[in-house]
C-alpha atoms as a PDB file:
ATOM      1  CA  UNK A   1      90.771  97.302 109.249  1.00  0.00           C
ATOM      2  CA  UNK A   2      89.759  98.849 105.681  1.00  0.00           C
ATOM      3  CA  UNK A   3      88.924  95.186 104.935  1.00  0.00           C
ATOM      4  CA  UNK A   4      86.218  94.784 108.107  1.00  0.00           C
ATOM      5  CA  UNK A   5      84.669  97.992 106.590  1.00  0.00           C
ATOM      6  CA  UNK A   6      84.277  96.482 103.573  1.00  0.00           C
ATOM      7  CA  UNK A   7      82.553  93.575 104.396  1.00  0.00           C
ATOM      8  CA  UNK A   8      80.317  95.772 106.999  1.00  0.00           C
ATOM      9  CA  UNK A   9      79.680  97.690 104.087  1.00  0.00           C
ATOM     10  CA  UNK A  10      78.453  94.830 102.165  1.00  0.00           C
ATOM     11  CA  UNK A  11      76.676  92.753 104.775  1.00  0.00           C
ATOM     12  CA  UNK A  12      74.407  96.215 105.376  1.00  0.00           C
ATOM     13  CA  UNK A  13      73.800  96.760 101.439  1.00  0.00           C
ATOM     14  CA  UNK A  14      72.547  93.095 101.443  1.00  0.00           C
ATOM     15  CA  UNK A  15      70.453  93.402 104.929  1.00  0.00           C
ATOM     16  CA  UNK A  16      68.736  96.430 103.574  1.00  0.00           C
ATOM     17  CA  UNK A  17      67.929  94.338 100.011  1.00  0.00           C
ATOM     18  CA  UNK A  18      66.148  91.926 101.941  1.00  0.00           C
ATOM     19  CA  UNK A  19      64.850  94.259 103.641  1.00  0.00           C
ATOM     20  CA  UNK A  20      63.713  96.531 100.918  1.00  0.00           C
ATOM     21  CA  UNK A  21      62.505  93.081  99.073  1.00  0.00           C
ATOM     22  CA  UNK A  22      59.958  92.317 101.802  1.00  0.00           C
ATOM     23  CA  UNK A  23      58.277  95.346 102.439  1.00  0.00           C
ATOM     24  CA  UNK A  24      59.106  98.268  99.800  1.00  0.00           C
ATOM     25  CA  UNK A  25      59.554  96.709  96.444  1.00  0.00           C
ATOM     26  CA  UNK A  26      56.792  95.113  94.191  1.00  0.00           C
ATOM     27  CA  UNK A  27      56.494  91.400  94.066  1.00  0.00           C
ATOM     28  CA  UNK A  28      57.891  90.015  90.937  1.00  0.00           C
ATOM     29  CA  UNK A  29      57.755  86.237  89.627  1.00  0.00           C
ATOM     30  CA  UNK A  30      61.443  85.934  91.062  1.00  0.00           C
ATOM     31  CA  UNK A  31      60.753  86.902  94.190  1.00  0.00           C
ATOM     32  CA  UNK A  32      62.094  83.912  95.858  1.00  0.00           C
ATOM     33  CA  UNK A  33      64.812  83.789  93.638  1.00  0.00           C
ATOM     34  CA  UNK A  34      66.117  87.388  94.348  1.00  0.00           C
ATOM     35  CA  UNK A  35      65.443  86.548  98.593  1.00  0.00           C
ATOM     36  CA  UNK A  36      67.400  83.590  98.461  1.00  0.00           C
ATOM     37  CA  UNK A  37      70.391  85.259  96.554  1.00  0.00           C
ATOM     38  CA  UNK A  38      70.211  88.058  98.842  1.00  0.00           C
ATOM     39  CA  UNK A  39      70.121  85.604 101.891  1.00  0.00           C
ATOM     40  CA  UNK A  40      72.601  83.770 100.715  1.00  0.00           C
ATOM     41  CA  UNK A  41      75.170  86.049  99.877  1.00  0.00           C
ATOM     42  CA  UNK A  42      74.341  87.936 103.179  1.00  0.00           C
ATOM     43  CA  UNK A  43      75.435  84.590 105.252  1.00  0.00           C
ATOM     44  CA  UNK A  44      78.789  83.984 102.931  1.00  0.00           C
ATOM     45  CA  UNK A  45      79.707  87.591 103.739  1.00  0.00           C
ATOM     46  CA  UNK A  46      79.245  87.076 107.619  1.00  0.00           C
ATOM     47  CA  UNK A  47      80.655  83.646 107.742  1.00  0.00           C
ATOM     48  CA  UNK A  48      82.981  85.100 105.766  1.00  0.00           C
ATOM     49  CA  UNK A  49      84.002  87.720 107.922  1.00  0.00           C
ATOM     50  CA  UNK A  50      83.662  85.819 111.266  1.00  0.00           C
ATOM     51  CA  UNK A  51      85.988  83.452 109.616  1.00  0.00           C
END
């Protein structure tokens, strides 16, 4: 159960980047770079939590 949290925990932190990235932050020259780590590691955490 403490485990689930975790990775709740983490899959929100990494939904709100992206979300912060889009439409609060200032565009930087590794703007795609940042989105698709954040993306990324967003769908390894819920893969790896449905898994």
């Amino acid at each position: 159960l403490k485990l689930k949290a975790l990775y709740m925990y983490a899959a929100g932190f990494y939904a709100y980047s992206i979300f912060a990235l889009v439409f609060w932050e200032t565009r930087r020259s590794d703007f795609g770079v940042s989105m698709s780590h954040h993306v990324a590691t967003l769908i390894l955490i819920v893969l790896s939590y449905i898994w």
